[in-house]
Protein backbone atom coordinates (compact mmCIF):
# COMPACT_ATOMS: atom_id res chain seq x y z
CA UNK A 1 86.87 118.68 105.64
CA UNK A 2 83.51 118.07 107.29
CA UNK A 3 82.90 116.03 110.65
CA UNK A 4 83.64 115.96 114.12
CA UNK A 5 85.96 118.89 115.25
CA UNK A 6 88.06 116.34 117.44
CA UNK A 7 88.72 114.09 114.91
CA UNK A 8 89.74 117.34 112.45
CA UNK A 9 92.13 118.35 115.12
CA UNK A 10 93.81 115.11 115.49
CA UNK A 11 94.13 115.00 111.71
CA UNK A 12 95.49 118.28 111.69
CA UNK A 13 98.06 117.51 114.54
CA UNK A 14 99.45 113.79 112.65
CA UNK A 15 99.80 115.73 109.07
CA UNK A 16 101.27 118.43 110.35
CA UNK A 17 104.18 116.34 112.44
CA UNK A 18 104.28 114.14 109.64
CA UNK A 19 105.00 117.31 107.41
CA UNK A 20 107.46 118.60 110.12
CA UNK A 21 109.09 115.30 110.22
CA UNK A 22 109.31 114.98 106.02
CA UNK A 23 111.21 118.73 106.62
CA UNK A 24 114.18 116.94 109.10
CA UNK A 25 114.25 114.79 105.91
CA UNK A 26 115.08 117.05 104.16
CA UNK A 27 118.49 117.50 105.82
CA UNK A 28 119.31 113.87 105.21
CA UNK A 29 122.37 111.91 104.24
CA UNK A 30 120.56 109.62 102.27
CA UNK A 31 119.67 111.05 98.68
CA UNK A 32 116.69 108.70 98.03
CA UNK A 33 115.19 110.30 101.11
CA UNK A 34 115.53 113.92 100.05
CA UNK A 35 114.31 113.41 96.85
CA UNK A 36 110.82 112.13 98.32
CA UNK A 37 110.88 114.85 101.51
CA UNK A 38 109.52 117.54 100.18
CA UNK A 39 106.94 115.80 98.15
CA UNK A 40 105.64 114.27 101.24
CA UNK A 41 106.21 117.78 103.55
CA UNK A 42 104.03 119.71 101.17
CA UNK A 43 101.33 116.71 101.27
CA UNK A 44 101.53 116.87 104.96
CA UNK A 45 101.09 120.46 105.57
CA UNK A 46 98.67 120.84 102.78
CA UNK A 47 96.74 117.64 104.52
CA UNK A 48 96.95 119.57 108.06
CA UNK A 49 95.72 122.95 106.41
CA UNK A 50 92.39 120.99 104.42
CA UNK A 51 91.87 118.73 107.63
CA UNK A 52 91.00 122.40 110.36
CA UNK A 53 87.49 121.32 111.07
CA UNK A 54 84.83 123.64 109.25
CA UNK A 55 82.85 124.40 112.79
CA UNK A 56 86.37 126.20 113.87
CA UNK A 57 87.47 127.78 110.42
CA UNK A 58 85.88 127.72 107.02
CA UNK A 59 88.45 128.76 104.24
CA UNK A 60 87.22 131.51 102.24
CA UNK A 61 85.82 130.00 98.62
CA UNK A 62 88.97 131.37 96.69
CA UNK A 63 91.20 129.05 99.01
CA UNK A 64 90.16 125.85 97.20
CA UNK A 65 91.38 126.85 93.63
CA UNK A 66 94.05 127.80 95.17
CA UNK A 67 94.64 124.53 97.14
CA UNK A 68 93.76 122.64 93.39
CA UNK A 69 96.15 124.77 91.66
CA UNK A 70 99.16 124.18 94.01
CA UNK A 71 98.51 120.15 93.99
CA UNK A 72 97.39 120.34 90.64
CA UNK A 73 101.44 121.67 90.07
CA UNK A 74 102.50 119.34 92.61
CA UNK A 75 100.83 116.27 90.35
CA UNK A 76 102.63 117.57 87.49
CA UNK A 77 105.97 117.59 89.60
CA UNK A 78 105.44 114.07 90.46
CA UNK A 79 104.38 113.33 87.11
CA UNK A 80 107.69 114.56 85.57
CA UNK A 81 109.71 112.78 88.43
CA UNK A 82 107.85 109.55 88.04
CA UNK A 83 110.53 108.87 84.91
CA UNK A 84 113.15 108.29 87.42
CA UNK A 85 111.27 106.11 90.16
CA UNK A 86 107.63 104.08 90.28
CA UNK A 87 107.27 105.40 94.25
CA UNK A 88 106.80 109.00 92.46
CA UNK A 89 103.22 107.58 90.93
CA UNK A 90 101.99 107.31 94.39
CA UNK A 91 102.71 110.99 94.53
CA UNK A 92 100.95 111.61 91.48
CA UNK A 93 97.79 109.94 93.05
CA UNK A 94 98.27 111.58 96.17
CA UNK A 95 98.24 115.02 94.70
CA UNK A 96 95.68 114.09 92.13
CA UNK A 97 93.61 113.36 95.27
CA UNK A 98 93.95 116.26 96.97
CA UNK A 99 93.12 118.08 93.88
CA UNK A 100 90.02 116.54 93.67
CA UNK A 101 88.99 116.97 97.19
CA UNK A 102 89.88 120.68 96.45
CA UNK A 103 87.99 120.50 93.63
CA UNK A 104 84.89 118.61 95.85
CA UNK A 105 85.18 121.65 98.39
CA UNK A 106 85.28 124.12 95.90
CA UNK A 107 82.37 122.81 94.33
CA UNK A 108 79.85 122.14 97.18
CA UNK A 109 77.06 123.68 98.43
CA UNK A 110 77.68 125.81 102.10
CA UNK A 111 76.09 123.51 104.81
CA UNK A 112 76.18 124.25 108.37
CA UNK A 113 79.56 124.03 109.80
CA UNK A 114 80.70 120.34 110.88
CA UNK A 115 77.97 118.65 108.98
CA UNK A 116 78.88 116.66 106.19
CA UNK A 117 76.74 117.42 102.72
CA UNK A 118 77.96 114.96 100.21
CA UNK A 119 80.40 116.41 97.71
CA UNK A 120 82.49 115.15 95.50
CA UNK A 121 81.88 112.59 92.87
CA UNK A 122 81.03 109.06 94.51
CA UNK A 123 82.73 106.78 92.06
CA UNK A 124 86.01 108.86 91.97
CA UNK A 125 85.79 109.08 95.67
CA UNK A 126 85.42 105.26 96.23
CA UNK A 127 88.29 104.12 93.95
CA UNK A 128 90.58 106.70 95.95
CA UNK A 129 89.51 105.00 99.62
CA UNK A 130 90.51 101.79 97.48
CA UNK A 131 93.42 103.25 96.68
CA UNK A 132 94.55 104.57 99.49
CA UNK A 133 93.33 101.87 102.14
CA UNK A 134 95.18 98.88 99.71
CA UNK A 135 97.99 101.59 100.35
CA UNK A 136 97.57 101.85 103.78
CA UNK A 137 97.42 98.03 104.11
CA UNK A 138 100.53 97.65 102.21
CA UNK A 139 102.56 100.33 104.30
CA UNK A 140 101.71 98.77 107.43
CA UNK A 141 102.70 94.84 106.17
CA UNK A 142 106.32 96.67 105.11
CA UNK A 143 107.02 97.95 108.74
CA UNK A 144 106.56 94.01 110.28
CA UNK A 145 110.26 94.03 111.78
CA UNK A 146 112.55 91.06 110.05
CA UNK A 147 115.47 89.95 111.81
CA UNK A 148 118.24 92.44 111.89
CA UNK A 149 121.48 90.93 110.04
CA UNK A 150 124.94 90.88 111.45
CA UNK A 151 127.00 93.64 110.41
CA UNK A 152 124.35 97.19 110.47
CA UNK A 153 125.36 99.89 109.19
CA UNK A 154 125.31 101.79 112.79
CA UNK A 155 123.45 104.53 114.28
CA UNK A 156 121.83 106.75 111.65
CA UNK A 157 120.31 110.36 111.97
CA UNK A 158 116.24 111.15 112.13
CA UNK A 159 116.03 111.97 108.73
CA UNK A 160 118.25 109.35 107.60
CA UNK A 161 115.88 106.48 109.25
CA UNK A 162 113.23 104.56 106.05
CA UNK A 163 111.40 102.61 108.93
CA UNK A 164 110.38 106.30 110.37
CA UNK A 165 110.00 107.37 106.34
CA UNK A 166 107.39 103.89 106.00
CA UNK A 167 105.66 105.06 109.41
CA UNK A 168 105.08 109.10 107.61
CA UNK A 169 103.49 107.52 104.68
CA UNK A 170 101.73 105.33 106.49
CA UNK A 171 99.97 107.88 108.68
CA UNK A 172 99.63 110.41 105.74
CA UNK A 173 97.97 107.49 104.15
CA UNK A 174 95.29 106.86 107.00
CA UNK A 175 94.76 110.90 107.25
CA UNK A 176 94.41 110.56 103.38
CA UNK A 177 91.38 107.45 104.16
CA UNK A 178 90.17 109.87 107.07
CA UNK A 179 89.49 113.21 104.88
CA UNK A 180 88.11 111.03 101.71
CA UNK A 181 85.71 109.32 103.90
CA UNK A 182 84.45 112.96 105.14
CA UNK A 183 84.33 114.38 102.25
């Protein structure tokens, strides 16, 4: 992604804990959240890898098919899953959106490192900041604490935890606002 290198480093650090946290998921108790983990841990890293500013690395040209072919499979995945539960369309966007930002980087012209030159497809790009920003918006309203009712269920593991779950998509979601509007 283009723009500042700090900025690209900070995205890179909160996609790659989010990934890294979506992996402890993986271990959890609760099937609903291993069924989403990995989804989410290969969005994360896959996030961290696109977000390494361009004025410190610049992937070689082959990398972006390859980036659009593994979230183009990824897409398919979540289209396939999506049968079984509505939150699977979001990964379905998600990838869809990284595929096209792929797709974007794959297709632009080379510009100086950390300068921004305008790819990708303005219209597309827009109604996936919509997206993702109404998403954002959304996430964040969900994770206003209500009053706890008598009775919990007790202590619970990391992975096992859907506030910390919310929090992951919500920061994948701002990362995903971050690269669009770079791109």
């Amino acid at each position: 992604m283009h723009g500042p290198a700090a900025s690209g480093w900070l995205l890179v650090a909160l996609c790659a804990a989010t990934g890294a946290y979506c992996l402890l998921r993986l271990r959890s108790g609760v099937e609903e959240q291993r069924r989403t983990a990995g989804d989410e841990a290969l969005m994360g890293f896959g996030m961290a890898a696109m977000a390494v500013p361009a004025a410190v690395y610049s992937p070689p040209q082959w990398a972006w098919p390859v980036f659009a072919a593994v979230f183009g499979a990824a897409a398919l995945r979540a289209l396939w899953v999506a049968r079984t539960g509505r939150h699977h369309l979001h990964h379905l966007v998600g990838a869809a959106a990284m595929v096209y930002m792929a797709w974007a980087m794959a297709v632009s012209p080379a510009a100086a490192p950390g300068h921004a030159h305008g790819s990708g497809l303005p219209l597309v790009t827009g109604v996936l900041l919509l997206y993702f920003a109404g998403y954002v918006l959304l996430t964040g309203a969900r994770l206003i604490p209500v009053p706890a009712v008598a009775g919990g269920t007790g202590p619970t593991g990391w992975g096992d935890r859907p506030e910390l779950a919310q929090a992951c998509r919500l920061s994948m979601g701002i990362a995903m606002v971050a690269m669009l509007i770079t791109l």
